[in-house]
Protein backbone atom coordinates (compact mmCIF):
# COMPACT_ATOMS: atom_id res chain seq x y z
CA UNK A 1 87.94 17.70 -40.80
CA UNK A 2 85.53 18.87 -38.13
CA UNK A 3 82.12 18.52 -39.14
CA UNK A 4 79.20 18.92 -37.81
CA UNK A 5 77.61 16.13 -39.03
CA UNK A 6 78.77 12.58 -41.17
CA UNK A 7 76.51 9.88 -42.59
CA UNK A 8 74.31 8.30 -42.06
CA UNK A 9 73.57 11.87 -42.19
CA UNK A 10 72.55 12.75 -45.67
CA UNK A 11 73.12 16.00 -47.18
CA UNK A 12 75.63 17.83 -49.67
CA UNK A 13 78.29 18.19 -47.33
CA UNK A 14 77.75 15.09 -45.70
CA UNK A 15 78.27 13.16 -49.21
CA UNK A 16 81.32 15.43 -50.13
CA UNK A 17 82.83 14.74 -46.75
CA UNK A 18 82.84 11.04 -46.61
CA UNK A 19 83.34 11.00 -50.20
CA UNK A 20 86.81 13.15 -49.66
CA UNK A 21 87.95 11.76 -46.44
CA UNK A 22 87.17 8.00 -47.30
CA UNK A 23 89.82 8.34 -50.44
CA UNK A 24 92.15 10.74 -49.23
CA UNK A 25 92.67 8.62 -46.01
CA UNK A 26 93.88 5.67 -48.27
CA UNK A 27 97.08 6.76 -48.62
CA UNK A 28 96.95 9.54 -46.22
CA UNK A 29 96.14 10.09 -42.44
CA UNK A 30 92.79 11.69 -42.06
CA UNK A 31 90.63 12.58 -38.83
CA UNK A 32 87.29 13.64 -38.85
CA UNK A 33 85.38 14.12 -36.06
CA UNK A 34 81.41 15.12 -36.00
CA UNK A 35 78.79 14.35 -33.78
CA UNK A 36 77.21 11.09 -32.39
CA UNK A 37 74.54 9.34 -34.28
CA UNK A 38 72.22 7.02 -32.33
CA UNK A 39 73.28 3.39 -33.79
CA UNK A 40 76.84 4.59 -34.65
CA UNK A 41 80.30 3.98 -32.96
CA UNK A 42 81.94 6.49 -31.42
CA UNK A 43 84.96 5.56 -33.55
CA UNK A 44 85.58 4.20 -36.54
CA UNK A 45 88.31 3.09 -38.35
CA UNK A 46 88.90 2.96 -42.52
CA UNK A 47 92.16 2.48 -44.11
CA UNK A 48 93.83 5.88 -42.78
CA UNK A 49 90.73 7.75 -41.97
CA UNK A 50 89.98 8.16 -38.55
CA UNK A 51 86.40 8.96 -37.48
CA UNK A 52 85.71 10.15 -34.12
CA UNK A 53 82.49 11.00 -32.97
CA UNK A 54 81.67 13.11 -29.94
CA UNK A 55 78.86 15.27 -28.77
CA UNK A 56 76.97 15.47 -25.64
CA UNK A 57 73.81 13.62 -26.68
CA UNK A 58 73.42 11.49 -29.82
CA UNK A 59 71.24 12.74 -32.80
CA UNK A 60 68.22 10.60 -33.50
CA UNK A 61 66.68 12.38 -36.13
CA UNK A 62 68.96 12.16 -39.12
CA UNK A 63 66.62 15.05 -40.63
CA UNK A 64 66.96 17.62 -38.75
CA UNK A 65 69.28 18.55 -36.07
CA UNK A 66 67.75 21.12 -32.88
CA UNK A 67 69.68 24.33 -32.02
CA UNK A 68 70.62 22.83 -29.05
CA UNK A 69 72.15 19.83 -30.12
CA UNK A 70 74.58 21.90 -32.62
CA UNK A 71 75.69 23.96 -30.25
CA UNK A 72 76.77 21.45 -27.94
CA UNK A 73 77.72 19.43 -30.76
CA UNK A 74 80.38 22.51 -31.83
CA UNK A 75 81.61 22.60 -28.24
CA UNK A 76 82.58 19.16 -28.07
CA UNK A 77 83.68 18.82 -31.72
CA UNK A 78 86.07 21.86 -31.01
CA UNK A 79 87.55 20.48 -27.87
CA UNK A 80 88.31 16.90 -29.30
CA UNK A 81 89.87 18.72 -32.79
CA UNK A 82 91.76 20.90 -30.25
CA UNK A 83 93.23 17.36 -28.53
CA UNK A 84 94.63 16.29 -31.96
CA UNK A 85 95.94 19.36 -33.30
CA UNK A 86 99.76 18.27 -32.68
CA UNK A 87 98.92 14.96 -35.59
CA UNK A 88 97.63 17.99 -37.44
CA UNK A 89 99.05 20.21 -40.48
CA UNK A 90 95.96 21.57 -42.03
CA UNK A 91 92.76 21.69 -41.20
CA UNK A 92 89.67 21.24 -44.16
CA UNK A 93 86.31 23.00 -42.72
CA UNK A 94 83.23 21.97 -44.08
CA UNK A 95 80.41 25.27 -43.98
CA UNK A 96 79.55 28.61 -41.95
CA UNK A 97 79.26 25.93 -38.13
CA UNK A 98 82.72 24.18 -39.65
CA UNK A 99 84.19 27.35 -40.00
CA UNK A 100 83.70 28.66 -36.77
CA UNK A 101 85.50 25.50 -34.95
CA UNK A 102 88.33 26.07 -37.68
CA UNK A 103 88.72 29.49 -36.98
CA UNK A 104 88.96 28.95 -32.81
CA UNK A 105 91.37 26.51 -33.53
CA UNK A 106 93.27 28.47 -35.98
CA UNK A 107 93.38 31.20 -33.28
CA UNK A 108 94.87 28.87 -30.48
CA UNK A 109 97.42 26.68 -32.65
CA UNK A 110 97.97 28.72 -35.93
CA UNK A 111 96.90 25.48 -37.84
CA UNK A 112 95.67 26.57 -41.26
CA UNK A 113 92.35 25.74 -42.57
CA UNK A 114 90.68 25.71 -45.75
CA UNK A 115 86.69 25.93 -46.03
CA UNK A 116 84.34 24.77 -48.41
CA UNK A 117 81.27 26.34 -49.32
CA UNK A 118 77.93 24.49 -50.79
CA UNK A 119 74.86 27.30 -49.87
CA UNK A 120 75.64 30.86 -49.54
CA UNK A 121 72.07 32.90 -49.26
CA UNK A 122 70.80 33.00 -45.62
CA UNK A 123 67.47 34.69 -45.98
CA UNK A 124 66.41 31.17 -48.31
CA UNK A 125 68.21 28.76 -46.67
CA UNK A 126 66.99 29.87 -43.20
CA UNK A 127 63.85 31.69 -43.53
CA UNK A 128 62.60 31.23 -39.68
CA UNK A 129 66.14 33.18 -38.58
CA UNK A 130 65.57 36.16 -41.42
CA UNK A 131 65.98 38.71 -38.68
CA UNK A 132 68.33 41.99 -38.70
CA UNK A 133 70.36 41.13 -35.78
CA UNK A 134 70.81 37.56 -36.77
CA UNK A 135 72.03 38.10 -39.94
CA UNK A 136 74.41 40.74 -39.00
CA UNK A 137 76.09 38.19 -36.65
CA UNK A 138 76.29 36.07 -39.02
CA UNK A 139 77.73 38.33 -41.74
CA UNK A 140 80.34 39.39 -39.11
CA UNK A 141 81.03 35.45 -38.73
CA UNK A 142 81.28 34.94 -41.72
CA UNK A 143 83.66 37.18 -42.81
CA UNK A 144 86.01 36.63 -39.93
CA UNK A 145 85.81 33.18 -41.17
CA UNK A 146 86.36 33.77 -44.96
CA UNK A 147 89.31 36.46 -44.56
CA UNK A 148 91.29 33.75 -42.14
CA UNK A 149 91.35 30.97 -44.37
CA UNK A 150 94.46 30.00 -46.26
CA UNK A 151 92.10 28.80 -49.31
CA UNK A 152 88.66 28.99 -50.19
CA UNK A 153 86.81 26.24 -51.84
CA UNK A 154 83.75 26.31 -53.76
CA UNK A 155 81.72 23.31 -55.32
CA UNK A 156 80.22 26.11 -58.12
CA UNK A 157 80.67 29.10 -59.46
CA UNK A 158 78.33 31.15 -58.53
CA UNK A 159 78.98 30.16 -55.05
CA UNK A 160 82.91 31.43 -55.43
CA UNK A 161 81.68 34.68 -56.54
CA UNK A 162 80.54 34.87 -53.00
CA UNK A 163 83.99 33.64 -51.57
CA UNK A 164 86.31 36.10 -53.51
CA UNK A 165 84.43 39.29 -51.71
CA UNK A 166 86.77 38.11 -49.06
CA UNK A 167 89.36 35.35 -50.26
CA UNK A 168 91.84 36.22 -52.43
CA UNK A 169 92.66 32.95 -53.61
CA UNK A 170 89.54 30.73 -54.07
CA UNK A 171 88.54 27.21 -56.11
CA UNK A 172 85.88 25.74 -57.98
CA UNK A 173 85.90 21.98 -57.59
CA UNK A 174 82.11 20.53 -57.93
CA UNK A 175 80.69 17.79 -56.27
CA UNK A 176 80.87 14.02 -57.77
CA UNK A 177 78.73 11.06 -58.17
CA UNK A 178 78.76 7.87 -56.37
CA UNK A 179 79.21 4.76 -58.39
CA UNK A 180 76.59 2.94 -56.61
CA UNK A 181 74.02 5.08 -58.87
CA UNK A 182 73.65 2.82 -62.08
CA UNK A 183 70.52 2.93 -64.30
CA UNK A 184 67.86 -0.07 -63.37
CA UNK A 185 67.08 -2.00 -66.77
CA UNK A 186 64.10 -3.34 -64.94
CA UNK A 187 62.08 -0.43 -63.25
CA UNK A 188 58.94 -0.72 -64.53
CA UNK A 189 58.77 -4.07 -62.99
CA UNK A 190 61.34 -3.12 -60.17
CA UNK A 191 58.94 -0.22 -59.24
CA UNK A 192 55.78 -2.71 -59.41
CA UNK A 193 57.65 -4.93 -56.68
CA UNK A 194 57.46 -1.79 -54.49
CA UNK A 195 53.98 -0.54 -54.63
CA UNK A 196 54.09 2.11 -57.30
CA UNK A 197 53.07 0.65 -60.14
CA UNK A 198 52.82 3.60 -62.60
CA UNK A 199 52.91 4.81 -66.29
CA UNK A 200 54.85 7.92 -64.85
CA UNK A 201 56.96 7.52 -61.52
CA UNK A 202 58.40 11.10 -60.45
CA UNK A 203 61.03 11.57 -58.47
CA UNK A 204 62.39 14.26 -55.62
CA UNK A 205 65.19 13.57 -53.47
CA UNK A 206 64.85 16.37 -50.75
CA UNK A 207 65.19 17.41 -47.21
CA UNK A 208 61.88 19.05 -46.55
CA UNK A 209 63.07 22.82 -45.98
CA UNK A 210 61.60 25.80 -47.87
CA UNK A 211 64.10 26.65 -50.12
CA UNK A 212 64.19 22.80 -51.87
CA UNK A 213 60.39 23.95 -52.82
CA UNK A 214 58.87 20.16 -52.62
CA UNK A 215 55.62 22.66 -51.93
CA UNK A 216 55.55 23.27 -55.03
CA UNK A 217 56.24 19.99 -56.69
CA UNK A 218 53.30 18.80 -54.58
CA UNK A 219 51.66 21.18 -56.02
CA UNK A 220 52.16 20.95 -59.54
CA UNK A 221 50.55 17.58 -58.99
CA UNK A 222 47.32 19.20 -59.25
CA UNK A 223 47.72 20.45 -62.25
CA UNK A 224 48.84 17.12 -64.05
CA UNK A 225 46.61 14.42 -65.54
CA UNK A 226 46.82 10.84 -66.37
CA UNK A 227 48.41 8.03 -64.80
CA UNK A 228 51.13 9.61 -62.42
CA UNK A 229 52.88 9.07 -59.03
CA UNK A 230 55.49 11.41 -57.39
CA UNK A 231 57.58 10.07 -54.59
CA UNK A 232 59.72 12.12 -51.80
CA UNK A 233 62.62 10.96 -50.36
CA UNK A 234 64.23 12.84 -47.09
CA UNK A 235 62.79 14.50 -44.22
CA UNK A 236 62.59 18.16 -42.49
CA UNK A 237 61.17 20.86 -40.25
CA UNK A 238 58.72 21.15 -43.35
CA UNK A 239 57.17 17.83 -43.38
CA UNK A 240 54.18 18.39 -41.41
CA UNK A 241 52.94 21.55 -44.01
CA UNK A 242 53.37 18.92 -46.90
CA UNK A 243 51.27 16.26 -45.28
CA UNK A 244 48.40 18.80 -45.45
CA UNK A 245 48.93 19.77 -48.20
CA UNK A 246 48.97 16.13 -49.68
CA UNK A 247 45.33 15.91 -47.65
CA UNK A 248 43.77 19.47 -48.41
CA UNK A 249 44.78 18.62 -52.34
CA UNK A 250 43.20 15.40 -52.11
CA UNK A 251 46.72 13.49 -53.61
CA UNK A 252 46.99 10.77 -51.18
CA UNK A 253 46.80 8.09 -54.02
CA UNK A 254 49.22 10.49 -56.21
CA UNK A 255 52.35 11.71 -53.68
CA UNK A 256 54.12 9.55 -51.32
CA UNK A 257 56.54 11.08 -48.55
CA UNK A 258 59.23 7.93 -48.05
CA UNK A 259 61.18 9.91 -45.13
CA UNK A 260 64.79 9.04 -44.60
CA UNK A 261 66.40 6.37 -46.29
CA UNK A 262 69.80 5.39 -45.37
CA UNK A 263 72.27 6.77 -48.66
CA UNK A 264 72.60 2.93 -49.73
CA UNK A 265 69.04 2.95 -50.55
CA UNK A 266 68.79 6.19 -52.43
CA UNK A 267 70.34 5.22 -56.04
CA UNK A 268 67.97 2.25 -56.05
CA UNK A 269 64.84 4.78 -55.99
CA UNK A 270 66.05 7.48 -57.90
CA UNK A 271 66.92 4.60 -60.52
CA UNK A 272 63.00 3.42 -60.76
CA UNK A 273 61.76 7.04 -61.30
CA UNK A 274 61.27 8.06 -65.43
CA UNK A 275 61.55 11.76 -64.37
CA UNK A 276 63.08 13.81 -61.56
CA UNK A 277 62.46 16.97 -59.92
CA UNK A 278 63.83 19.34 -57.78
CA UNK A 279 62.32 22.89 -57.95
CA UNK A 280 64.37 24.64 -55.65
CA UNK A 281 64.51 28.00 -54.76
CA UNK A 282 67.96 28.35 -53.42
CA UNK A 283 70.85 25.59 -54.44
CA UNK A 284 74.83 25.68 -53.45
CA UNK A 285 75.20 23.11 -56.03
CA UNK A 286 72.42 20.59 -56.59
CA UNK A 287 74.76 16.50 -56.41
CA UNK A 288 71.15 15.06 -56.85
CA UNK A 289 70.60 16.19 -59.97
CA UNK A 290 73.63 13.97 -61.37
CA UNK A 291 73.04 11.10 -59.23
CA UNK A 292 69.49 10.91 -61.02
CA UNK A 293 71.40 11.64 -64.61
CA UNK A 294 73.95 9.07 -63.83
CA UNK A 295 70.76 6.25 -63.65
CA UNK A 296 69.30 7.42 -66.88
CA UNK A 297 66.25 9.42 -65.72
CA UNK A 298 65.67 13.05 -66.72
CA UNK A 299 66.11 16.08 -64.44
CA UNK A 300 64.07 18.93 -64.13
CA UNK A 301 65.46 21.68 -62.03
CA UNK A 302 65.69 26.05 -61.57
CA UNK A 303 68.23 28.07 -62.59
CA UNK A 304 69.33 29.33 -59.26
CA UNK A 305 72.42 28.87 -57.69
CA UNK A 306 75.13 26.37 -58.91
CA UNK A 307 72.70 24.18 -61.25
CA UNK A 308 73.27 26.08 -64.30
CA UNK A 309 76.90 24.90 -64.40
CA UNK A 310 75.82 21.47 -65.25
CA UNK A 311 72.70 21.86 -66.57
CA UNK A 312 72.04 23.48 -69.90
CA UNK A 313 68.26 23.41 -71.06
CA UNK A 314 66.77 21.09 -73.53
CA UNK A 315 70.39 19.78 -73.91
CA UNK A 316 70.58 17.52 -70.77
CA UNK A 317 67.81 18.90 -68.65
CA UNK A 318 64.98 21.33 -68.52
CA UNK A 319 64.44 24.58 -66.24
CA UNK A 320 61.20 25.01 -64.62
CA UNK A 321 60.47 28.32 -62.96
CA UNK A 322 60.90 29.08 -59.13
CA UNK A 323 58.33 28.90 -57.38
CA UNK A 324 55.59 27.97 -60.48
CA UNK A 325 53.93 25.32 -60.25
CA UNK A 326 52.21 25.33 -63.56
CA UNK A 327 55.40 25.99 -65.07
CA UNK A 328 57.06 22.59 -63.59
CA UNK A 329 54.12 20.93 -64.61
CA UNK A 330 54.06 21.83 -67.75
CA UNK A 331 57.93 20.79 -67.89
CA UNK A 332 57.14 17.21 -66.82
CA UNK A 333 54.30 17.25 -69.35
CA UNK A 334 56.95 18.22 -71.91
CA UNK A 335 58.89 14.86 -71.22
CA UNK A 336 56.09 12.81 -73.25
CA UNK A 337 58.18 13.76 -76.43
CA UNK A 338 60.70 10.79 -76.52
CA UNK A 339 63.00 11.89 -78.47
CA UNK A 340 63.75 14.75 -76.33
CA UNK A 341 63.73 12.77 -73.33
CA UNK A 342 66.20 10.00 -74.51
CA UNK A 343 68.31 13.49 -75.64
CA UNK A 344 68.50 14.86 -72.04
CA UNK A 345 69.24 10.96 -70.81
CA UNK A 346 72.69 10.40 -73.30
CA UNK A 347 73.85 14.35 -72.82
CA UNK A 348 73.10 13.61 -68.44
CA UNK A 349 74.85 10.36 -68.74
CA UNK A 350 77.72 11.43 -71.23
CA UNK A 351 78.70 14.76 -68.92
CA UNK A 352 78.58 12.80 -65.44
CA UNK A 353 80.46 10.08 -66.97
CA UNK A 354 83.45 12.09 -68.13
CA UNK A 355 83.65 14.82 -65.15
CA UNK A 356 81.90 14.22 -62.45
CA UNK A 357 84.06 11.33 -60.91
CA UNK A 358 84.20 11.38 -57.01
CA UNK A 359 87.82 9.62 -57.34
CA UNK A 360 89.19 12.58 -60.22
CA UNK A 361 87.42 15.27 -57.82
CA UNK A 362 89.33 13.70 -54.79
CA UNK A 363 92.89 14.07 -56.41
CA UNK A 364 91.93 17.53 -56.99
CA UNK A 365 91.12 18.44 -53.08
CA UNK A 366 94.53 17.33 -52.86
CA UNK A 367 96.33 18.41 -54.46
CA UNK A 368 94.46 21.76 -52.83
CA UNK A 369 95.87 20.29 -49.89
CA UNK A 370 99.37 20.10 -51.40
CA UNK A 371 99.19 23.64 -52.26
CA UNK A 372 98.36 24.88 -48.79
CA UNK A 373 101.04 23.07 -47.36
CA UNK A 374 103.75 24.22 -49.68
């Protein structure tokens, strides 16, 4: 797997990847190489997974990763893949910067490669590069990458749509939980312990980019009342506009930006919160929204992207509108009915509990793996 970036690097394809390779390589030999990480080794060693890490500088900033540093990143991920190729029979790309090292090396060895998708609309995910020519290199990318891989995987539906304009055969396998996210029978006084000692602890889980629309969580704060505290967990190129924000709205006592938290740390959070939210505006998939349904708390969420395949409103979730914040508050306001409430918690709990299983998930990839080598 060459991928641009591995945990402690948090993200959707970081979690899938380690997730994958980490059971996969228990019975099977598995290299992955990605980039250096400040704190890391440069190799690492689990079971049958190999992880090599090589790049010319090391990323500091698990956040947020500088043009720069991916493209020489990709250079040096490329050439080390390109070194192992002969151990090699099929090569699993992770994303668009993925795909381009496994096409290159497809081109010099005639390896096969498969690539998994998890975001699929530029103009939201990358607002700052919404420009003609850009985008038409990328298309042109893209499609070169799409129509010279053996298999395309997708972790939702609406995201395959987007692979079968140029793969004939394509997947849906979703994304899983970790079992590390159980409910916390003490939050209230769990939450206490940590400084947030509230009737009504809200949670996000987000990098800070535009299209996860924590602008607008912050502010549907203004609009709620009572005793209330909303907490953000994860970092980005956005975090400056939110900290004014925070300020100009006069929520300093109300919204708390936590920044980066290694993943290990995550579950416990998510686990104190009664209620969390995600408003996004674009979404590949969405894993937080189970990981916070797997501890017991309500989700809140859009229907854009892959969420609706997992959540169904006022059965184990709720919808809030894109980009309304009136709308999400009056969705969190909505949760003061308990018997909905403990509703959405069973249904969330039930559904993760019986498919969305990192280990059942992993036997599925492959035996995708199988099938490409067969």
């Amino acid at each position: 797997m060459p991928v641009l970036h591995y945990p402690p690097v948090i993200g959707g394809f970081e979690v899938f990847s380690q997730s994958i390779a980490e059971r996969i390589g228990k019975t099977e030999d598995v290299f992955l190489i990605t980039s250096r990480v400040v704190g890391v080794k440069n190799k690492e060693k689990k079971d049958r997974l190999t992880i090599f890490r090589t790049s010319p500088f090391k990323l500091k900033d698990l956040s947020y990763s500088k043009p720069w540093f991916i493209f020489g990143s990709m250079i040096w991920i490329f050439f080390k893949s390109l070194r192992l190729m002969k151990k090699i029979d099929l090569i699993h790309a992770q994303g668009f910067l993925s795909g381009i090292i496994a096409y290159f090396l497809f081109k010099f060895t005639k390896k096969p490669y498969i690539i998994t998708i998890q975001s699929a609309d530029f103009s939201v995910y990358h607002p700052r590069l919404n420009i003609n020519i850009i985008k038409y290199i990328y298309c042109k990318f893209e499609k070169a990458i799409f129509k010279n891989a053996v298999y395309g995987h997708a972790v939702s539906n609406h995201l395959e749509k987007h692979l079968k304009r140029f793969i004939k055969k394509t997947i849906v396998i979703p994304n899983g939980v970790s079992k590390d996210f159980k409910p916390d029978l003490n939050k209230k006084e769990n939450r206490k312990k940590l400084g947030f000692d509230t009737d009504n602890l809200i949670c996000c889980v987000s990098r800070l980019e535009y299209k996860n629309g924590t602008h607008d969580l912050i502010e549907a704060a203004k609009h709620l009342k009572g005793d209330f505290k909303i907490i953000i967990i994860g970092s980005g190129s956005e975090k400056e506009k939110l900290e004014k924000m925070i300020k100009d709205f006069k929520l300093e006592k109300k919204v708390f930006l936590l920044g980066d938290m290694v993943y290990a740390e995550i579950p416990k959070y998510v686990a104190l919160a009664d209620i969390f939210v995600r408003p996004s505006l674009a979404e590949g998939f969405g894993i937080v929204f189970l990981e916070a349904m797997a501890v017991n708390v309500p989700v809140i969420g859009t229907p854009v992207g892959g969420i609706p395949d997992f959540l169904k409103h006022m059965e184990n979730g709720l919808f809030c509108e894109p980009g309304n914040p009136k709308d999400i508050a009056e969705k969190i306001n909505l949760l003061k009915d308990k018997e909905l409430k403990e509703k959405l918690i069973k249904n969330g709990k039930k559904m993760v509990d019986e498919i969305y299983d990192w280990d059942k998930i992993s036997k599925k990839i492959f035996k995708l793996y199988e099938n490409c080598n067969s």
